[in-house]
Protein backbone atom coordinates (compact mmCIF):
# COMPACT_ATOMS: atom_id res chain seq x y z
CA UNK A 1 55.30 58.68 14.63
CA UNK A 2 58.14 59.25 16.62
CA UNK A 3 58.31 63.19 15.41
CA UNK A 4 54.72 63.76 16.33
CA UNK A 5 55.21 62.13 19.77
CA UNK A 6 58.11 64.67 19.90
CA UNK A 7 56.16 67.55 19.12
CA UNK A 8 53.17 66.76 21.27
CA UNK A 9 55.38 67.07 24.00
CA UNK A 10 56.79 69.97 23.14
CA UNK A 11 53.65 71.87 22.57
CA UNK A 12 52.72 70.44 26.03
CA UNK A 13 55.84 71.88 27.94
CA UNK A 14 55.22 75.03 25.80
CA UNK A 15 52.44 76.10 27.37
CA UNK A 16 52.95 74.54 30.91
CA UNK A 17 56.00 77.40 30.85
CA UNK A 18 53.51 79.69 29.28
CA UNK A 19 51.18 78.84 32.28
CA UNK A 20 53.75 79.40 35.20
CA UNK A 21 54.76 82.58 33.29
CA UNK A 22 51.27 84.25 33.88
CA UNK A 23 51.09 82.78 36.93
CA UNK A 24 54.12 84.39 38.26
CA UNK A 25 53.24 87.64 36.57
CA UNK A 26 49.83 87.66 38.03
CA UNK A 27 51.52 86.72 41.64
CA UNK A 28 54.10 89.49 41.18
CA UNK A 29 50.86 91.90 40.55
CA UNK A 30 48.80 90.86 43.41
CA UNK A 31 51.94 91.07 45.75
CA UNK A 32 52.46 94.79 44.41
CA UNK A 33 48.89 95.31 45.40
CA UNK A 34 49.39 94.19 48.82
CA UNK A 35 52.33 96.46 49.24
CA UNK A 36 50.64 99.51 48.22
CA UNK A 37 47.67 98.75 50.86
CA UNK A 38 49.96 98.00 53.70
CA UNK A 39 51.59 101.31 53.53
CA UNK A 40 50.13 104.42 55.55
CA UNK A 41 49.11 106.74 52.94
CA UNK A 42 50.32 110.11 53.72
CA UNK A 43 46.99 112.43 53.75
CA UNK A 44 46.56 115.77 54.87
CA UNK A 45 44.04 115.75 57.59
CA UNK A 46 41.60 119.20 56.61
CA UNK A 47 42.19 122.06 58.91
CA UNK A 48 39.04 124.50 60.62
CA UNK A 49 37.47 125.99 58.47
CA UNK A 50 36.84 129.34 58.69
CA UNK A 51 33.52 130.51 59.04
């Protein structure tokens, strides 16, 4: 008994570490994101055209 008590818990902290994992990873991504929007984008405004 005492061995399957054992590994219950270990499968349970298992995947609460697999759980904060994504979680950071998808934090980390969304972050990223929010960088990339907050910064001017450098575009060429179009000159006269020539007609």
């Amino acid at each position: 008994m005492k061995e399957n008590r054992q590994g219950c818990l270990l499968r349970l902290v298992n995947r609460l570490f697999e759980t904060s994992k994504g979680f950071k990873k998808s934090l980390s991504l969304s972050k990223r994101l929010f960088r990339q929007a907050e910064r001017p984008r450098n575009r060429r405004v179009p000159g006269l055209l020539f007609l």
